[in-house]
PDB file of N, CA and C in Angstrom:
ATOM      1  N   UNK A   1     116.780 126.289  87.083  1.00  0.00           N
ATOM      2  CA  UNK A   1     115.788 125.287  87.431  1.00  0.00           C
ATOM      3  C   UNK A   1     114.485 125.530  86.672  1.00  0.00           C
ATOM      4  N   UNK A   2     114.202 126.560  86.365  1.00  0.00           N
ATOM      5  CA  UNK A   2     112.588 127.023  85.925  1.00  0.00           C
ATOM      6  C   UNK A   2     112.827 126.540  84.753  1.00  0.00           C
ATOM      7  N   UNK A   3     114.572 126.739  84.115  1.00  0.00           N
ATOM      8  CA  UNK A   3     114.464 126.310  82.128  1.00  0.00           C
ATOM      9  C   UNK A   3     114.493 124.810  82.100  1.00  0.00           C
ATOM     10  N   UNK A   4     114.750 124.309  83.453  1.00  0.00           N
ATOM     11  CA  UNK A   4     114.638 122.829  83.244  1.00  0.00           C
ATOM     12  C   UNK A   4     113.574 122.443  83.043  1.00  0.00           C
ATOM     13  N   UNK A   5     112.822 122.957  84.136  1.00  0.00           N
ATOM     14  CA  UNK A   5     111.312 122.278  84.521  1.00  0.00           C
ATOM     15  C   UNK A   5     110.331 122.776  83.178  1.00  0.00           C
ATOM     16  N   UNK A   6     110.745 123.760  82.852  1.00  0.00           N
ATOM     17  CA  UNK A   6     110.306 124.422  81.300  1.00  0.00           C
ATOM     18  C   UNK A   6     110.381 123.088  79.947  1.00  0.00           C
ATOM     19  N   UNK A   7     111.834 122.895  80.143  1.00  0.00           N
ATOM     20  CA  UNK A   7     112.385 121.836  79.168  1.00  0.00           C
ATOM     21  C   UNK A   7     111.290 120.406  79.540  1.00  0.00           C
ATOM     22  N   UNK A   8     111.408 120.141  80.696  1.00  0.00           N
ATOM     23  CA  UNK A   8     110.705 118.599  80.692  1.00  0.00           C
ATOM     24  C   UNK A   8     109.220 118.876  80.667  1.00  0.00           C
ATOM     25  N   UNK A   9     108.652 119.760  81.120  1.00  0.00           N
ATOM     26  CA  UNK A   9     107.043 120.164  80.479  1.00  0.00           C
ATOM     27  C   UNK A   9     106.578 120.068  79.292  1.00  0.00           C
ATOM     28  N   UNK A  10     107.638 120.537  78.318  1.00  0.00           N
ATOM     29  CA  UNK A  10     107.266 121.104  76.881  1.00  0.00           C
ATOM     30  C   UNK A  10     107.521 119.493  76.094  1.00  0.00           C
ATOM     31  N   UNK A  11     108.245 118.435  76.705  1.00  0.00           N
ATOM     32  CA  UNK A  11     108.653 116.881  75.990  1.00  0.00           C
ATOM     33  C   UNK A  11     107.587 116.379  75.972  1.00  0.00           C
ATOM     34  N   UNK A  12     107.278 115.414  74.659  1.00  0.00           N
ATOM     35  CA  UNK A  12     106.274 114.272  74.927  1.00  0.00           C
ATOM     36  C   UNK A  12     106.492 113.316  75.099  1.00  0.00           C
ATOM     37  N   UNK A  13     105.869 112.913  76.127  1.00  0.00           N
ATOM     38  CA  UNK A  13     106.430 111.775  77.083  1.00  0.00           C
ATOM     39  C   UNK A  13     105.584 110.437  76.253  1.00  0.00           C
ATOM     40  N   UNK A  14     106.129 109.065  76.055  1.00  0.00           N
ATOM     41  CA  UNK A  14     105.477 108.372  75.682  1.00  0.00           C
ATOM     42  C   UNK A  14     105.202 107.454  76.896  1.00  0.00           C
ATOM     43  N   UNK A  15     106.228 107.534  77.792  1.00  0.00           N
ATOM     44  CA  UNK A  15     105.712 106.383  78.995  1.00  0.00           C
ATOM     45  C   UNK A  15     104.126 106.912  79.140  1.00  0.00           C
ATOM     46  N   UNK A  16     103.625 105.968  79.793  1.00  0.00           N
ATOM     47  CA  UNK A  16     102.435 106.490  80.561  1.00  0.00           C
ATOM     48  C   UNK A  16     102.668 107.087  82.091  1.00  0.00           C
ATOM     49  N   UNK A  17     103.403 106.850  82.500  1.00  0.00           N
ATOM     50  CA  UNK A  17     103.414 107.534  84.386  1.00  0.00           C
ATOM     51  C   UNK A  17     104.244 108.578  83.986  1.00  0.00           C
ATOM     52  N   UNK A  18     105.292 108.685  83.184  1.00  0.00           N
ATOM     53  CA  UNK A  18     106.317 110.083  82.832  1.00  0.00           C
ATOM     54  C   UNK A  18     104.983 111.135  82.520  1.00  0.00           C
ATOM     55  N   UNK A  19     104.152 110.734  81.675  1.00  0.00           N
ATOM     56  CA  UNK A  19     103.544 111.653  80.756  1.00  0.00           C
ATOM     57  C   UNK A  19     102.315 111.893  81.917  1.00  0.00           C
ATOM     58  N   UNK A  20     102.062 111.003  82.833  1.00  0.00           N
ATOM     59  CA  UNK A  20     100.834 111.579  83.882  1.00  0.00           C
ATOM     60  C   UNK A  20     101.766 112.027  84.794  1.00  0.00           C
ATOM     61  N   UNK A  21     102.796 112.287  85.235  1.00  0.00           N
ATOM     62  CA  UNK A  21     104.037 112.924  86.108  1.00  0.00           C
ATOM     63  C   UNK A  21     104.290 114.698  85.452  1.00  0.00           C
ATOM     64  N   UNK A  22     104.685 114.554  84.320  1.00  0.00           N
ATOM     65  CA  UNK A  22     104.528 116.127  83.582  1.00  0.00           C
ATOM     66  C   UNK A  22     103.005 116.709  83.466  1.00  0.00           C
ATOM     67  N   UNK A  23     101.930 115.915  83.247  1.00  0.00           N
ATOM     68  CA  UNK A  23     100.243 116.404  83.293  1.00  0.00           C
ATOM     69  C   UNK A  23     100.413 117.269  84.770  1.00  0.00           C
ATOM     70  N   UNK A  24     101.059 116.904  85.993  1.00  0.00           N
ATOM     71  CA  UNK A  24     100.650 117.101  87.124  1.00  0.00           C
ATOM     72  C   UNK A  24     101.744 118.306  87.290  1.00  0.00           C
ATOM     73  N   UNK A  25     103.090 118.130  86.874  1.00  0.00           N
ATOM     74  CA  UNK A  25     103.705 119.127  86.566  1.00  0.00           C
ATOM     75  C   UNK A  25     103.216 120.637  86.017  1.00  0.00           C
ATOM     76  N   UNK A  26     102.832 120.309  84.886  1.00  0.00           N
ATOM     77  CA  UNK A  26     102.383 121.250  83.988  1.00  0.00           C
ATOM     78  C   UNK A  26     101.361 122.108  85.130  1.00  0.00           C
ATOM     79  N   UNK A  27     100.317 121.575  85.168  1.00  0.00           N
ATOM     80  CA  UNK A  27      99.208 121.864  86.405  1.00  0.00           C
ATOM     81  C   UNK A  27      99.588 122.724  87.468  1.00  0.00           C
ATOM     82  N   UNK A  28     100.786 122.362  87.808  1.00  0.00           N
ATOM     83  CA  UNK A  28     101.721 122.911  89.341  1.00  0.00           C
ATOM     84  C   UNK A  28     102.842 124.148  89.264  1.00  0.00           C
ATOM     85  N   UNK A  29     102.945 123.813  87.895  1.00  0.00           N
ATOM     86  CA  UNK A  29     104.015 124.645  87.412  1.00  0.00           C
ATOM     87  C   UNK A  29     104.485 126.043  88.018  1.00  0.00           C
ATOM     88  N   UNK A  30     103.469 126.914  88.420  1.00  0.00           N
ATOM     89  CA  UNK A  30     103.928 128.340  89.186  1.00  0.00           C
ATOM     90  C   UNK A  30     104.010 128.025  90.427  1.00  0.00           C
ATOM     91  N   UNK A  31     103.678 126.932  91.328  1.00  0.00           N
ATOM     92  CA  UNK A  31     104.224 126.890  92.167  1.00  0.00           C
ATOM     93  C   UNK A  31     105.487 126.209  92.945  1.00  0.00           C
ATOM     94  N   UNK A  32     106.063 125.191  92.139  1.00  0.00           N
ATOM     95  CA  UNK A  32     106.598 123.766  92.327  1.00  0.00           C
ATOM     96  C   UNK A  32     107.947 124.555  92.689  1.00  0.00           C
ATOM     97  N   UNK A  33     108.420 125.523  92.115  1.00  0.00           N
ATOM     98  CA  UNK A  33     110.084 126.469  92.587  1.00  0.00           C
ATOM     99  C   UNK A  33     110.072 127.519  93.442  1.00  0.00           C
ATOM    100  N   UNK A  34     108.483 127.898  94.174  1.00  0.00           N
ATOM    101  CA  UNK A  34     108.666 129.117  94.457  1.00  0.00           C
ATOM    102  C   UNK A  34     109.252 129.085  96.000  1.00  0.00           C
ATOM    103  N   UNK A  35     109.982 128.299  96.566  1.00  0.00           N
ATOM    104  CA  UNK A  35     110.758 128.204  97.560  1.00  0.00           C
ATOM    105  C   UNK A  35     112.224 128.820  96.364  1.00  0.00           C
ATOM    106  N   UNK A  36     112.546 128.506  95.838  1.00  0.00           N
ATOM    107  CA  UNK A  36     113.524 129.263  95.088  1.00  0.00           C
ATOM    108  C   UNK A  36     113.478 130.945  94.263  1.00  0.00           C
ATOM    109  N   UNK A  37     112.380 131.431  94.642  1.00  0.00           N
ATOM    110  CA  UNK A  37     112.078 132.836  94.608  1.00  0.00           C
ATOM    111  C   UNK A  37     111.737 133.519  95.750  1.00  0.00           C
ATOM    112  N   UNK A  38     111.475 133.211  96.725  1.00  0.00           N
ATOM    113  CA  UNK A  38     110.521 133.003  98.017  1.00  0.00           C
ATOM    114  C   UNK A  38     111.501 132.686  99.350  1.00  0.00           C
ATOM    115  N   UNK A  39     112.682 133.552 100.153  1.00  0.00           N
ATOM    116  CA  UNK A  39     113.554 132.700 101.208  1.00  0.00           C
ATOM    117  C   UNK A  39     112.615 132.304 102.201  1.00  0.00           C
ATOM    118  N   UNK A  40     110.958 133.184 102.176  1.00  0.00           N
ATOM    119  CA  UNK A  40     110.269 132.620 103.725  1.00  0.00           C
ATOM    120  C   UNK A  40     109.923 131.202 103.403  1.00  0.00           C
ATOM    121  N   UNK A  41     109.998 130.675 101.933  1.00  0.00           N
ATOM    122  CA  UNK A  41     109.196 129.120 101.629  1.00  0.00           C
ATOM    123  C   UNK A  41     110.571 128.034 101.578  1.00  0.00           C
ATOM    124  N   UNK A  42     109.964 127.163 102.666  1.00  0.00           N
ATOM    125  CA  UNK A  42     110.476 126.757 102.929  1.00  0.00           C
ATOM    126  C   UNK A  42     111.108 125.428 101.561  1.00  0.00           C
ATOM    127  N   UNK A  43     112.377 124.960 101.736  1.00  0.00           N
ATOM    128  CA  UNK A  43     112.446 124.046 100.089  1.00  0.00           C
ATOM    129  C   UNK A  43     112.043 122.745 100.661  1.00  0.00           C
ATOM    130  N   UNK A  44     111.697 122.432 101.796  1.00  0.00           N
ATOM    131  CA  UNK A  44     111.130 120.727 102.456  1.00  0.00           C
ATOM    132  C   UNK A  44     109.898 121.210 103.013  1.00  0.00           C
ATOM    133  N   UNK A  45     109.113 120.222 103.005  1.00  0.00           N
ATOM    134  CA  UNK A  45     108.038 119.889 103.945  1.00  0.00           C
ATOM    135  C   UNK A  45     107.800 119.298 105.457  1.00  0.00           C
ATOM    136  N   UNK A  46     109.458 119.688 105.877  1.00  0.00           N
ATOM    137  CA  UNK A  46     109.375 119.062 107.149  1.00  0.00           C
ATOM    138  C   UNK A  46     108.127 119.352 108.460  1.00  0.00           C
ATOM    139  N   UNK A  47     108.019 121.044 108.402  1.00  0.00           N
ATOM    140  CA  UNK A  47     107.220 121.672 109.120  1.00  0.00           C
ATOM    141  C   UNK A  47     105.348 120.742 109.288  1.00  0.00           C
ATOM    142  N   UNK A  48     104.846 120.423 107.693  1.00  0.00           N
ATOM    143  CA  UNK A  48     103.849 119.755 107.482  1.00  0.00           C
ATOM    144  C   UNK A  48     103.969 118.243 107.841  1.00  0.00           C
ATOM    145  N   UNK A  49     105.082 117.595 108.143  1.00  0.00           N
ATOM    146  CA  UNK A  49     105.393 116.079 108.474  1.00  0.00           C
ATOM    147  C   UNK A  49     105.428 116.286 109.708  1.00  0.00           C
ATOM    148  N   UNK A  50     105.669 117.103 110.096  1.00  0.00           N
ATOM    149  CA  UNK A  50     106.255 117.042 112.000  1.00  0.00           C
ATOM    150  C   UNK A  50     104.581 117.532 112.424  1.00  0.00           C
ATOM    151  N   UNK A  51     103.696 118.431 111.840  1.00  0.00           N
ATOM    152  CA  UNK A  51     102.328 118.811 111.830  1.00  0.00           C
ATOM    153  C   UNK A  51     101.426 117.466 111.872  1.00  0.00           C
ATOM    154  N   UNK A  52     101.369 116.464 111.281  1.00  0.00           N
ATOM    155  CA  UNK A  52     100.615 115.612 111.362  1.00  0.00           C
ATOM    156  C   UNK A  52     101.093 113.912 112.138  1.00  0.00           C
ATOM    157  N   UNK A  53     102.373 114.066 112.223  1.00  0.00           N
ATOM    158  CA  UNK A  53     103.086 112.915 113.142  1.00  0.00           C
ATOM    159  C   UNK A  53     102.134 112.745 114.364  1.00  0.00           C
ATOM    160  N   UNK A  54     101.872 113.551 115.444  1.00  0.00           N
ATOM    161  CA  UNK A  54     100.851 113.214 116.383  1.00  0.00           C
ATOM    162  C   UNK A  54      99.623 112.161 116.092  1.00  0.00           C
ATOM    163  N   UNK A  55      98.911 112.841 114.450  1.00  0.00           N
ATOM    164  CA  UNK A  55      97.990 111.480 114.194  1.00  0.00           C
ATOM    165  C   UNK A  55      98.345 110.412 114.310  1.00  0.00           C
ATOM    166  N   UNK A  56      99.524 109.907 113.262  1.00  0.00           N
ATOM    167  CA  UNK A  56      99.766 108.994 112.705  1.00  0.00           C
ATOM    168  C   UNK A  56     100.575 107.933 113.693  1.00  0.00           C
ATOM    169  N   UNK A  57     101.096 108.402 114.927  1.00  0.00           N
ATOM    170  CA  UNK A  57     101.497 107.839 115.939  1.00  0.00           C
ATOM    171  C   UNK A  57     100.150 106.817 116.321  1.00  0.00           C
ATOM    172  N   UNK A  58      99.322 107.921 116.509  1.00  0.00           N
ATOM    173  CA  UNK A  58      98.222 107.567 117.205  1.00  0.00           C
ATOM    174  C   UNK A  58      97.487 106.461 116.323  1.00  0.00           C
ATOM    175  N   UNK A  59      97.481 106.801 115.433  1.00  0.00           N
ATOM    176  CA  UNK A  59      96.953 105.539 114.105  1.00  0.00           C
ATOM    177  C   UNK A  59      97.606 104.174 114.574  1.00  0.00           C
ATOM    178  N   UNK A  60      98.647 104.482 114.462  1.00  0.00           N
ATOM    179  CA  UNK A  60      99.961 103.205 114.464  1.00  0.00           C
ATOM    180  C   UNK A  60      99.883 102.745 115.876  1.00  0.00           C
ATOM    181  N   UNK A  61      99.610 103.221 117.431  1.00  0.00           N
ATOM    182  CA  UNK A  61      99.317 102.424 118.509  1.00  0.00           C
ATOM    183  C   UNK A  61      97.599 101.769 118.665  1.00  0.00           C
ATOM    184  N   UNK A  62      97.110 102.509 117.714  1.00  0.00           N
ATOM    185  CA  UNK A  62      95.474 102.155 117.904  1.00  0.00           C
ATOM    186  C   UNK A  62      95.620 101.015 116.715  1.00  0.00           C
ATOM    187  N   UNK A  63      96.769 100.268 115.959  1.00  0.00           N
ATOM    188  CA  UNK A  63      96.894  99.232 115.003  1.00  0.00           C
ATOM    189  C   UNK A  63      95.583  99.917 113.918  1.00  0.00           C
ATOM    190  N   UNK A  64      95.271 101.501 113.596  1.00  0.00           N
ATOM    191  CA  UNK A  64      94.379 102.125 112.442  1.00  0.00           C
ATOM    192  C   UNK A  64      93.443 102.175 112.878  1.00  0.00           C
ATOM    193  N   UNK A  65      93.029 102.399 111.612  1.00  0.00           N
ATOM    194  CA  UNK A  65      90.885 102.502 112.149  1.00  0.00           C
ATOM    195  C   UNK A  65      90.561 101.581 111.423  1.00  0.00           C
ATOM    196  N   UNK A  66      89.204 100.937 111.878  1.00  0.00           N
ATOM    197  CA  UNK A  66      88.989 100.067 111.767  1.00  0.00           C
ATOM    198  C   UNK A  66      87.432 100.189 110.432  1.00  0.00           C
ATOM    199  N   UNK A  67      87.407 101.385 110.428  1.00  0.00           N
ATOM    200  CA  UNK A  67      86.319 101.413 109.163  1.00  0.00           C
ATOM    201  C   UNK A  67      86.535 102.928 108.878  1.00  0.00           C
ATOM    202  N   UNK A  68      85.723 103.080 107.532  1.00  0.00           N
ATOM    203  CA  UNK A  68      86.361 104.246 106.726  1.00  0.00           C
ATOM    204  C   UNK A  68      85.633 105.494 107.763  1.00  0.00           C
ATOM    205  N   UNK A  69      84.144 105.665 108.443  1.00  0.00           N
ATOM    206  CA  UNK A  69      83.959 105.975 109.444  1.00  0.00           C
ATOM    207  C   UNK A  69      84.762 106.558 110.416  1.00  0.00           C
ATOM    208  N   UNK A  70      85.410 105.620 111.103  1.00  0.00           N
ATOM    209  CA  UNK A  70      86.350 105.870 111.733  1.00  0.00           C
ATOM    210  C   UNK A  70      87.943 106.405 111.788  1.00  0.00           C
ATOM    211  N   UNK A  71      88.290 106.277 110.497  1.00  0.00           N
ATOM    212  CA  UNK A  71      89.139 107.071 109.592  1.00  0.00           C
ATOM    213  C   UNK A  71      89.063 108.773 109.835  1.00  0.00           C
ATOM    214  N   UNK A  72      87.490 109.131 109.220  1.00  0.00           N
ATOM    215  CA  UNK A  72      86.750 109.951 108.695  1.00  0.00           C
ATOM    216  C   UNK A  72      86.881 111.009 109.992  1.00  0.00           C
ATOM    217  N   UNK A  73      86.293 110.308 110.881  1.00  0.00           N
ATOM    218  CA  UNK A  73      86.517 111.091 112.676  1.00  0.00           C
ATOM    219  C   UNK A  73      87.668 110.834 113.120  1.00  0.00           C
ATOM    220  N   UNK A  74      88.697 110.289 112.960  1.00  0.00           N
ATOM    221  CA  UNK A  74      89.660 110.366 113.306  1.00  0.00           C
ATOM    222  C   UNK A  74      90.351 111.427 112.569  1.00  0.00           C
ATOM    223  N   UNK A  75      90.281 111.831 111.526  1.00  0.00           N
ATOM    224  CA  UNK A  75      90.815 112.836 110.697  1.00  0.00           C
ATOM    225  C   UNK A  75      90.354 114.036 111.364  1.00  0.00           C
ATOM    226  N   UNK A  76      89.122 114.388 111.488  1.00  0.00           N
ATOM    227  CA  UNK A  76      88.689 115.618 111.731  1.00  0.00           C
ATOM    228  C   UNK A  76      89.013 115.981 112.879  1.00  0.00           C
ATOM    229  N   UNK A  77      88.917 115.104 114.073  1.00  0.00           N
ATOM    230  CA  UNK A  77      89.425 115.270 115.252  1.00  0.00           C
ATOM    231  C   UNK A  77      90.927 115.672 115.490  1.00  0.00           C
ATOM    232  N   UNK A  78      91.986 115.199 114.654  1.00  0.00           N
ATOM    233  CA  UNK A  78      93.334 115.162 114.410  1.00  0.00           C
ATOM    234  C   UNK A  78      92.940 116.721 114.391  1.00  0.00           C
ATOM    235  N   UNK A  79      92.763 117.463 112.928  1.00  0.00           N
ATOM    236  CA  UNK A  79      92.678 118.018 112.610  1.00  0.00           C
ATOM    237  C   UNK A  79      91.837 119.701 113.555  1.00  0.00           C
ATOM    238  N   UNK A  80      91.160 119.293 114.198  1.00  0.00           N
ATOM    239  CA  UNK A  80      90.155 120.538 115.548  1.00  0.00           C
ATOM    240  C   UNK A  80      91.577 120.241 116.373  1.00  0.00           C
ATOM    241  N   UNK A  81      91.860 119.388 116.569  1.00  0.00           N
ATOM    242  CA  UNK A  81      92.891 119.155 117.645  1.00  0.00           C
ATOM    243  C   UNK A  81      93.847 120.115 117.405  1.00  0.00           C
ATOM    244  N   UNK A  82      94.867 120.033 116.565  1.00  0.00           N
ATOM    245  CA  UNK A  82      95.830 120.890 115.878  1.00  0.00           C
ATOM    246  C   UNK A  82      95.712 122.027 115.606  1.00  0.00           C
ATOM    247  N   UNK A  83      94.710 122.573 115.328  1.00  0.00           N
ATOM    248  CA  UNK A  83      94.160 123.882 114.714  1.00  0.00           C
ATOM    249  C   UNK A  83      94.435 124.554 116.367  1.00  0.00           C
ATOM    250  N   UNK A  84      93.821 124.221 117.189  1.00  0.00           N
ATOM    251  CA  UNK A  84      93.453 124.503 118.628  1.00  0.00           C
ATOM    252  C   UNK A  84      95.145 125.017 119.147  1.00  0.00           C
ATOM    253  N   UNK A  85      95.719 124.043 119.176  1.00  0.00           N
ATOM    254  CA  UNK A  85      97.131 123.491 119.251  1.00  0.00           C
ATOM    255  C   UNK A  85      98.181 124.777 118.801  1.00  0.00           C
ATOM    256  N   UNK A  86      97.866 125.449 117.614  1.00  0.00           N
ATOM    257  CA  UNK A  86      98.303 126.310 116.866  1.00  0.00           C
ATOM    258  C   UNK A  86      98.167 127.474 117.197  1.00  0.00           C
ATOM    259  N   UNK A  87      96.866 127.614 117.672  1.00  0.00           N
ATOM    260  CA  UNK A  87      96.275 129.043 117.729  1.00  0.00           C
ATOM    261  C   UNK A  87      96.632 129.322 119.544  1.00  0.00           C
ATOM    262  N   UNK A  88      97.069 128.268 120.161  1.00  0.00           N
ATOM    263  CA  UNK A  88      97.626 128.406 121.717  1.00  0.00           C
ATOM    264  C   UNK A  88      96.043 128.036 122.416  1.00  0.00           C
ATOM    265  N   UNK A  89      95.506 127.177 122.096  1.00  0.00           N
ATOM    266  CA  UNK A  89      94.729 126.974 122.671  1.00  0.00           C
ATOM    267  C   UNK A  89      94.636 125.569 123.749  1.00  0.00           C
ATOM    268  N   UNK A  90      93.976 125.012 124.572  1.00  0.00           N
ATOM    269  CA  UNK A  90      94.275 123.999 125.332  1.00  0.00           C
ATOM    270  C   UNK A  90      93.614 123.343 124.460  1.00  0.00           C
ATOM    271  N   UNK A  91      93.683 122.604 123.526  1.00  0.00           N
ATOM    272  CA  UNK A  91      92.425 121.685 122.769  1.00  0.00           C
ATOM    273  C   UNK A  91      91.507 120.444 123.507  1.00  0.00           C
ATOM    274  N   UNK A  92      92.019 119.715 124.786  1.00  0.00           N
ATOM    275  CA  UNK A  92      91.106 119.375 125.469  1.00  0.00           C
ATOM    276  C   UNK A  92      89.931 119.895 126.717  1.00  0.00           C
ATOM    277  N   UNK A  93      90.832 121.128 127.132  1.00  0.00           N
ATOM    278  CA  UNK A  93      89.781 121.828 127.731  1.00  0.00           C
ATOM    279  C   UNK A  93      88.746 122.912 126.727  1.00  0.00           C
ATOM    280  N   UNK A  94      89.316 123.071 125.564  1.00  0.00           N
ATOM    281  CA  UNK A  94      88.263 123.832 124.468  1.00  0.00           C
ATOM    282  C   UNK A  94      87.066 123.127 123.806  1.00  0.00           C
ATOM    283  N   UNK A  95      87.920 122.009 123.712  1.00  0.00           N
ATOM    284  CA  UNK A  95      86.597 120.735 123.061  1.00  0.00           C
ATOM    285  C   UNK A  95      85.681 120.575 124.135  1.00  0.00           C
ATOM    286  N   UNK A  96      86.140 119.940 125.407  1.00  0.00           N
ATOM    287  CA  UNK A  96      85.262 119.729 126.563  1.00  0.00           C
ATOM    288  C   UNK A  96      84.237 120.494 126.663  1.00  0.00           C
ATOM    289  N   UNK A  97      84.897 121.936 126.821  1.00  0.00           N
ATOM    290  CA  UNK A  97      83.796 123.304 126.852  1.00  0.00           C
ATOM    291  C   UNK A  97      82.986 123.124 125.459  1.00  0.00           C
ATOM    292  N   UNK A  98      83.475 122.981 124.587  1.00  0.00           N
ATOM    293  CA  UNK A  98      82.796 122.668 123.303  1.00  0.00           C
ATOM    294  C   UNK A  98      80.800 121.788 123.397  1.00  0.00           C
ATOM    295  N   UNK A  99      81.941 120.505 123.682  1.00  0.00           N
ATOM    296  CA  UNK A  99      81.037 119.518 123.949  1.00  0.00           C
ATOM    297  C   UNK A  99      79.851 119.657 125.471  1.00  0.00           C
ATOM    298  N   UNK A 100      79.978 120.525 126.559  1.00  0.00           N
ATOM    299  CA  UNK A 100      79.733 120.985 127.587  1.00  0.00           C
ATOM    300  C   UNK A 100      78.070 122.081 126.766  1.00  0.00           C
ATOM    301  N   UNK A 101      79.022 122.782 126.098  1.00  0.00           N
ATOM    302  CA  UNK A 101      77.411 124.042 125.450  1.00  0.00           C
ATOM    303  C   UNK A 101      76.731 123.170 124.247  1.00  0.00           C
ATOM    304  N   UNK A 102      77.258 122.673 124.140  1.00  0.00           N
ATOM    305  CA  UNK A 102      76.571 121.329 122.761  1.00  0.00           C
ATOM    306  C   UNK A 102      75.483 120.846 123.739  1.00  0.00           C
ATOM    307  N   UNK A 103      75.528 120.346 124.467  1.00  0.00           N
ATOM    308  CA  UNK A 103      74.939 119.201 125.357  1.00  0.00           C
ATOM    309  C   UNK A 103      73.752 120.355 125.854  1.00  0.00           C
ATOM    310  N   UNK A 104      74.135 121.826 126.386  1.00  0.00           N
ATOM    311  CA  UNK A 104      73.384 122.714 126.833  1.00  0.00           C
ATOM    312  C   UNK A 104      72.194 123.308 126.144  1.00  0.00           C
ATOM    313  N   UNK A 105      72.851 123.778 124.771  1.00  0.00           N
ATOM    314  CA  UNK A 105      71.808 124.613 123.971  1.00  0.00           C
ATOM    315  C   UNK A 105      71.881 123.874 122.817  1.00  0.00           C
ATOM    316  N   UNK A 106      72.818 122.565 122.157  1.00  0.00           N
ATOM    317  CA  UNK A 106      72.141 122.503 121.496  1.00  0.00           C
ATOM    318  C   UNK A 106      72.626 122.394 119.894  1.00  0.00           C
ATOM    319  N   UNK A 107      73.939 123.174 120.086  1.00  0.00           N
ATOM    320  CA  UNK A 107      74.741 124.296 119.351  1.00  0.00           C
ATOM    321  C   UNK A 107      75.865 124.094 119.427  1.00  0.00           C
ATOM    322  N   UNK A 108      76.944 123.805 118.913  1.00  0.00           N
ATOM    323  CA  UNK A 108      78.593 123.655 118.286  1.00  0.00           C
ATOM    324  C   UNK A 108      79.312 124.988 118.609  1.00  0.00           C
ATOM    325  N   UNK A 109      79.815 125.750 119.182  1.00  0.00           N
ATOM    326  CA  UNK A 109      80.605 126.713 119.194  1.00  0.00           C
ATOM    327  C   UNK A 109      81.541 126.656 118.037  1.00  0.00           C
ATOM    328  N   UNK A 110      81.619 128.178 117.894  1.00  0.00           N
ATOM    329  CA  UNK A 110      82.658 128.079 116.380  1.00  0.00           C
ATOM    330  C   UNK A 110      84.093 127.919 117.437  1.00  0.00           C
ATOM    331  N   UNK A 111      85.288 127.688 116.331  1.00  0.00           N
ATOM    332  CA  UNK A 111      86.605 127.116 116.654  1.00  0.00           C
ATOM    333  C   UNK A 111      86.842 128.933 117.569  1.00  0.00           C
ATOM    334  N   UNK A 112      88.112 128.825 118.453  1.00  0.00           N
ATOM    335  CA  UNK A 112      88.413 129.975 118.919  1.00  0.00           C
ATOM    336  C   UNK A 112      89.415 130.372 118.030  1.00  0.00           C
ATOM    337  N   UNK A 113      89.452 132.285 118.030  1.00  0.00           N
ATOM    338  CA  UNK A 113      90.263 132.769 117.127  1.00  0.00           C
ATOM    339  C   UNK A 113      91.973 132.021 117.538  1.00  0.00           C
TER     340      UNK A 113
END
């Protein structure tokens, strides 16, 4: 696989999307096989699709966001949410408390380990 991906790197591509497809290649190159050197890496991205499905549910019953704004906080929130989520944390009673000493002093608590 590496003498392939070797082989189609080193061609000059005259299409235009082939030849911006190998640019991005080329760029990626030490990492794009290392699930094939690597048994802990995984060869799909399922783990990262099943990771962000919760948003995108949520996107898709809220019919999206409705400005880039709202996009913007919807991302980040996704995102504190999950992190929380990961680390075994309750993410609505952490935010609450969050938002609880915000309101108090003033001040954002950092994320919990």
């Amino acid at each position: 696989m590496h003498d392939r991906l070797d082989a189609l790197v080193a061609k000059d591509w005259k299409d235009s999307q082939a030849a911006r497809l190998v640019k991005r290649f080329r760029r990626h190159c030490d990492h794009l096989l290392t699930f094939l050197d690597d048994p802990a890496v995984p060869a799909d991205n399922n783990h990262g699709e099943r990771a962000i499905r919760p948003a995108v549910i949520i996107r898709k019953n809220t019919y999206g966001n409705r400005s880039q704004r709202g996009a913007d906080t919807q991302a980040v929130l996704m995102s504190v949410y999950r992190t929380l989520k990961q680390r075994a944390h309750d993410p609505l009673a952490t935010i609450t408390n969050a938002l609880s000493q915000y309101l108090t002093t003033g001040k954002l608590p950092a994320l919990p380990p």
